[in-house]
N, C-alpha and C. Protein backbone atom coordinates (compact mmCIF):
# COMPACT_ATOMS: atom_id res chain seq x y z
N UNK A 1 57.88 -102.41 67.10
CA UNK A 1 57.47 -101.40 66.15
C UNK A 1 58.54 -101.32 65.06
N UNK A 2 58.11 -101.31 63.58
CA UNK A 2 59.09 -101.01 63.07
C UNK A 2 59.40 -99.43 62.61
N UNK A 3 60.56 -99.42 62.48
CA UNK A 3 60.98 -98.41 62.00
C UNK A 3 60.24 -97.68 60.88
N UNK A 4 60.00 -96.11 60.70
CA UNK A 4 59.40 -95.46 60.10
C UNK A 4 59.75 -94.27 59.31
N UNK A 5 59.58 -93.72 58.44
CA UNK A 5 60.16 -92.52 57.76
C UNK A 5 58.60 -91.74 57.03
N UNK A 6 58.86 -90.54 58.09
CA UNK A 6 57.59 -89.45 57.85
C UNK A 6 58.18 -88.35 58.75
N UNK A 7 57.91 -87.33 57.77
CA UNK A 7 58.55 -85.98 57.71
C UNK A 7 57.25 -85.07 58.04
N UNK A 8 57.16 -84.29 59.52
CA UNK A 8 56.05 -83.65 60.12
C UNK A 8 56.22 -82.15 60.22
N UNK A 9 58.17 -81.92 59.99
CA UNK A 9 58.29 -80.55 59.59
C UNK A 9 59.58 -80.28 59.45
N UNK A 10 59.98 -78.89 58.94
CA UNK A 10 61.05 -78.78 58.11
C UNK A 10 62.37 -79.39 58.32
N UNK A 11 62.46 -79.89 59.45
CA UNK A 11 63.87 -80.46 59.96
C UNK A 11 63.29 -81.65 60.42
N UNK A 12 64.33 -82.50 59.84
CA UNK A 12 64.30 -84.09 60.28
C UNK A 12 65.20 -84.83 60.91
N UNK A 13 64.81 -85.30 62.13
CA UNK A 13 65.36 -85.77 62.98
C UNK A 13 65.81 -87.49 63.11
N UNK A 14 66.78 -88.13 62.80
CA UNK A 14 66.93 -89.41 62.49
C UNK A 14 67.75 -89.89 63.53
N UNK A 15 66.67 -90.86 64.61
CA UNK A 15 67.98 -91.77 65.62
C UNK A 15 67.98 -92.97 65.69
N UNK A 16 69.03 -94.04 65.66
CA UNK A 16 69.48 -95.08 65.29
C UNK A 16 69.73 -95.35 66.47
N UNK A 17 68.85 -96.48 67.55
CA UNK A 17 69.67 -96.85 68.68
C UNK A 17 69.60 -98.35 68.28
N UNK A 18 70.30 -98.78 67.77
CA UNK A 18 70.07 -100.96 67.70
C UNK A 18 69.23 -100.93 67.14
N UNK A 19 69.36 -102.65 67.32
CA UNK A 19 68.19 -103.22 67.10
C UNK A 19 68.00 -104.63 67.92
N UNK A 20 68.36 -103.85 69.13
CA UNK A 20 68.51 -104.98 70.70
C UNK A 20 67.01 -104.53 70.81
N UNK A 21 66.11 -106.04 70.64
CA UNK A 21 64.84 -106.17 71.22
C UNK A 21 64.39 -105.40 72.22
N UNK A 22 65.37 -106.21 73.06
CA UNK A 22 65.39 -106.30 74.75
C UNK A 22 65.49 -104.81 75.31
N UNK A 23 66.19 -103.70 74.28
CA UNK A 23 66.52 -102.35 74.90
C UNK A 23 65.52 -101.43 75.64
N UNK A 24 64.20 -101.40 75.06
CA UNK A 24 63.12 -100.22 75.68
C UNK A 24 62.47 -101.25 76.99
N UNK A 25 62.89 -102.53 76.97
CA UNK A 25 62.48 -103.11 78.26
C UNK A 25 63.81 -102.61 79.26
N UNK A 26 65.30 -102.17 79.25
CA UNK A 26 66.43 -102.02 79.95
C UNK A 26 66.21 -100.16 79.93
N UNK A 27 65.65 -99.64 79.14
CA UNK A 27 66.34 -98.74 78.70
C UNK A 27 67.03 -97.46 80.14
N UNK A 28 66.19 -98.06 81.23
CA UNK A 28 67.14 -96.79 82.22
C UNK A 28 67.91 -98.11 83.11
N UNK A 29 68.07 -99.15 82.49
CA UNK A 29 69.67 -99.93 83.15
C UNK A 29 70.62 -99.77 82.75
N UNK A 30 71.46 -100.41 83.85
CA UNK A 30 72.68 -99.62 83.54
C UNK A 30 74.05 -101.06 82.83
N UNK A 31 72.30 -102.01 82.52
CA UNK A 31 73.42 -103.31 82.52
C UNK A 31 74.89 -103.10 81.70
N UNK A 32 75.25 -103.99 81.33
CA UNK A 32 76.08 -103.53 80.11
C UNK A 32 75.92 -104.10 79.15
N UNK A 33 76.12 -103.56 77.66
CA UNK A 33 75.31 -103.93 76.23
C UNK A 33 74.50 -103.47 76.23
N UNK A 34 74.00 -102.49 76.74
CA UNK A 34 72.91 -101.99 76.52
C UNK A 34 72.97 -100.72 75.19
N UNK A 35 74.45 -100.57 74.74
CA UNK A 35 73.88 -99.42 73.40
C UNK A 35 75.03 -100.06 72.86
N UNK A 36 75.45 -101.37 73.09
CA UNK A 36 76.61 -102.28 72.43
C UNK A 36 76.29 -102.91 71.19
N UNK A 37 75.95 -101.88 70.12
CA UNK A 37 75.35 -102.65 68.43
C UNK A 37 75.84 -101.86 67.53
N UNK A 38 76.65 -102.63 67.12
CA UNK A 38 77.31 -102.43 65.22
C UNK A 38 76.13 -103.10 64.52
N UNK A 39 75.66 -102.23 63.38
CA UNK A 39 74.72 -101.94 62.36
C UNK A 39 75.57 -102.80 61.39
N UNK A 40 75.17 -103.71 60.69
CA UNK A 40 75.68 -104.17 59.23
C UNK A 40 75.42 -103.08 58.15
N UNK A 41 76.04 -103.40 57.34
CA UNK A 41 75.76 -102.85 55.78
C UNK A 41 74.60 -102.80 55.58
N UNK A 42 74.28 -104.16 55.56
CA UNK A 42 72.79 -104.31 54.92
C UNK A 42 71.55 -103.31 55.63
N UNK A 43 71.51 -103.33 56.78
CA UNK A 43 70.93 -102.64 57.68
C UNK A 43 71.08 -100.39 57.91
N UNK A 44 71.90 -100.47 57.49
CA UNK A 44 72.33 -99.14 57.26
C UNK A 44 72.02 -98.99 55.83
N UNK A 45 71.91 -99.91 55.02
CA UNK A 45 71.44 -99.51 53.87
C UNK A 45 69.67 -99.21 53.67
N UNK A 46 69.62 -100.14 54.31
CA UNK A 46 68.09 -99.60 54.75
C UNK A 46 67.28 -98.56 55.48
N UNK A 47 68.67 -98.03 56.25
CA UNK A 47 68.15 -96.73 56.81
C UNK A 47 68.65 -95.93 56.04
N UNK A 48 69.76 -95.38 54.92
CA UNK A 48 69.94 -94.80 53.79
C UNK A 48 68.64 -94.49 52.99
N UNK A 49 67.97 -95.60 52.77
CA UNK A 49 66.36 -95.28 51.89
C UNK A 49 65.35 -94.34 52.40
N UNK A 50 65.63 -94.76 54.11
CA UNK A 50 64.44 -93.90 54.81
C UNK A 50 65.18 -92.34 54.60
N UNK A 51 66.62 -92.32 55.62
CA UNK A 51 67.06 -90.88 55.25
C UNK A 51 66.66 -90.46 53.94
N UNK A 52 67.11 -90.72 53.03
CA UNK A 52 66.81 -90.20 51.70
C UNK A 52 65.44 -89.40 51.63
N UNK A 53 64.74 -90.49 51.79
CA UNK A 53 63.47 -90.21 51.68
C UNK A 53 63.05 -89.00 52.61
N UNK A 54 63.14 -88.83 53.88
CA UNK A 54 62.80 -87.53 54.73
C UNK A 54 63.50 -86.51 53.73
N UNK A 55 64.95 -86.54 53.66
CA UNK A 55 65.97 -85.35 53.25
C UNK A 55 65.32 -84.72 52.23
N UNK A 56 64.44 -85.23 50.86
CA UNK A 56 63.66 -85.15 49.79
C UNK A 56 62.67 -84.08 50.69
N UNK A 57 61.98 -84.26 51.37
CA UNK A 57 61.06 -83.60 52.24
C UNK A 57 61.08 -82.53 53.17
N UNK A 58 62.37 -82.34 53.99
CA UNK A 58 63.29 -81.49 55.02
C UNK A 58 64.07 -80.56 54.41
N UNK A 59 63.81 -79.61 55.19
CA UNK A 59 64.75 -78.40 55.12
C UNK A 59 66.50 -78.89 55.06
N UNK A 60 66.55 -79.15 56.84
CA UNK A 60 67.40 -80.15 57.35
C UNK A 60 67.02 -81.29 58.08
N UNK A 61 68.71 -82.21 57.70
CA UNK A 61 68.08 -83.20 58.51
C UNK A 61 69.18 -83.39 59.44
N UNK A 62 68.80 -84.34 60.49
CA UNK A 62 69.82 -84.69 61.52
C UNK A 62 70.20 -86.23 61.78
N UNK A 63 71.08 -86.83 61.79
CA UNK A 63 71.00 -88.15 62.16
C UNK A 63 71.99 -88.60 62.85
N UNK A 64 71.27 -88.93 64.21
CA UNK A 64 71.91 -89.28 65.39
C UNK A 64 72.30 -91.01 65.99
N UNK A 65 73.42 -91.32 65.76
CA UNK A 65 73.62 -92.89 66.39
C UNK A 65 73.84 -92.61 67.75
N UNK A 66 72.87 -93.34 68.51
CA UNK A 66 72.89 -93.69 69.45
C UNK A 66 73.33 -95.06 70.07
N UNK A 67 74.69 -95.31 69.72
CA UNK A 67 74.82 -96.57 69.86
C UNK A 67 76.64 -96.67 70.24
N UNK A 68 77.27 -95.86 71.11
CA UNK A 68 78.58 -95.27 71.54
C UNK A 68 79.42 -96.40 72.19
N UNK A 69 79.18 -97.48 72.85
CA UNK A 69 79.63 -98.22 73.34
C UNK A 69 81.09 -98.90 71.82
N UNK A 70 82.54 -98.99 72.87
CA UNK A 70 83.60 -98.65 71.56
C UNK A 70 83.48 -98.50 70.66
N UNK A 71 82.86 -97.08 70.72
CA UNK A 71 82.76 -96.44 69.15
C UNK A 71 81.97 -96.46 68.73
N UNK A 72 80.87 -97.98 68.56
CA UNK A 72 80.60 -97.82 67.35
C UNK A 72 79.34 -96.87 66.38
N UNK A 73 79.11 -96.23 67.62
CA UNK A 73 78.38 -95.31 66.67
C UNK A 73 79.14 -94.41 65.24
N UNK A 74 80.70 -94.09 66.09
CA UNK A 74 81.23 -93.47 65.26
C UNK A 74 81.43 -94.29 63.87
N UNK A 75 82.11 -95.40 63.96
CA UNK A 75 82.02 -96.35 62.92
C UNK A 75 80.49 -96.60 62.11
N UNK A 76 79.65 -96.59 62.58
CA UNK A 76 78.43 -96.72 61.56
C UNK A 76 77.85 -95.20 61.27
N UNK A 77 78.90 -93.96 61.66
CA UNK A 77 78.77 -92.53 61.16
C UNK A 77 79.10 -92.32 60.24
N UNK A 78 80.22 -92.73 60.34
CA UNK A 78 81.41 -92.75 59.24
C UNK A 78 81.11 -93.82 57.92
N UNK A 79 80.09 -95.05 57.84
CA UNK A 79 79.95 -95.75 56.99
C UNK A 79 78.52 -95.19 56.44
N UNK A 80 77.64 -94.67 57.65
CA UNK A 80 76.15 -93.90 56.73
C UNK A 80 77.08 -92.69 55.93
N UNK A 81 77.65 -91.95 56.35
CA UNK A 81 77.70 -90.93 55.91
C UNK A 81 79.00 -91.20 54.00
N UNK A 82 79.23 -92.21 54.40
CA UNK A 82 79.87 -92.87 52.73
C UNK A 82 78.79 -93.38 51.94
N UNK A 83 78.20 -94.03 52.87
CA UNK A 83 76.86 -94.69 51.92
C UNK A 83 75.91 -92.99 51.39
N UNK A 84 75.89 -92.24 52.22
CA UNK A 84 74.91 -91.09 51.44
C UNK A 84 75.81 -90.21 50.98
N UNK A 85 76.64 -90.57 50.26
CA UNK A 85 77.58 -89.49 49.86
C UNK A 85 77.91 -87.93 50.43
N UNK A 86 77.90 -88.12 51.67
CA UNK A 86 78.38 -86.73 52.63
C UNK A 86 78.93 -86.80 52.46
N UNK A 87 79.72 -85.34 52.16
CA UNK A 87 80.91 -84.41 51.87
C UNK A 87 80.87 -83.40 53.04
N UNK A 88 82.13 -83.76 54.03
CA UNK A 88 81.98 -82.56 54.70
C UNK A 88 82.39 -80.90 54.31
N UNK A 89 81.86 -80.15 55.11
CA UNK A 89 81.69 -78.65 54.48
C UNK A 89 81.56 -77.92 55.60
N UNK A 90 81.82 -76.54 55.48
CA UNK A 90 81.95 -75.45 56.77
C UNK A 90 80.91 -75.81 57.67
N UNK A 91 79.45 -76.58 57.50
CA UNK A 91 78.75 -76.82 58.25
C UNK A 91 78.63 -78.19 59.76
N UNK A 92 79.74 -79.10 58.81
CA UNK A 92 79.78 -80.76 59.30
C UNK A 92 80.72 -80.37 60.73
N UNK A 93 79.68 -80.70 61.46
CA UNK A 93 80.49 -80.85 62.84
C UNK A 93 81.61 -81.54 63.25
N UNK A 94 82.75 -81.26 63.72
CA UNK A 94 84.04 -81.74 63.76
C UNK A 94 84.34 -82.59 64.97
N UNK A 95 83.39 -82.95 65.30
CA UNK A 95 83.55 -84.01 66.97
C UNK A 95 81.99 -85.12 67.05
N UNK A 96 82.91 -86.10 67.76
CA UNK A 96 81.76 -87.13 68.40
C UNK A 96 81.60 -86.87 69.63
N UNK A 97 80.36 -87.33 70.01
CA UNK A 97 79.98 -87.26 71.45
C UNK A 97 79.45 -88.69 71.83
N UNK A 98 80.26 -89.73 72.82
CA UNK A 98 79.67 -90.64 72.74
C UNK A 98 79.59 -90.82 74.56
């Protein structure tokens, strides 16, 4: 399935787990690699268009990497959130949870 951007109500919910094929066939194993995916540029830029696009539409939005294995969710947090020009503010949560 590919990925989609449609906004059903005021808050928008955005989660990024890979783009390991193989994952919704593993998804309650415990192999390992299983949430082991760094996002390229190019690929985060493409989910930049979709965010955009909901945020235009949403009250709020949310966007969750699901992808913690060393880090790297945090690392492709930290690079969406440069690519959409977030500025943190009294609201931006001050911790990862991976």
């Amino acid at each position: 399935m590919l990925p989609t951007a449609m906004v059903t109500s005021s808050t928008a919910y955005v989660r990024l787990h890979g783009r390991d094929r193989d994952y919704w066939r593993r998804e309650f194993d415990s192999a390992p690699g299983l949430d082991d995916y760094l996002y390229t540029a190019a690929e985060l830029g493409q989910w930049k268009q979709r965010i955009e696009h909901v945020q235009a539409h949403a009250k709020t939005t949310f966007v969750i990497l699901a992808n913690p294995a060393a880090g790297r969710s945090v690392v492709n947090g930290l690079q969406l959130a440069a690519l959409l020009g977030a500025e943190p503010d009294a609201h931006t949560p001050r911790r990862a949870v991976a």
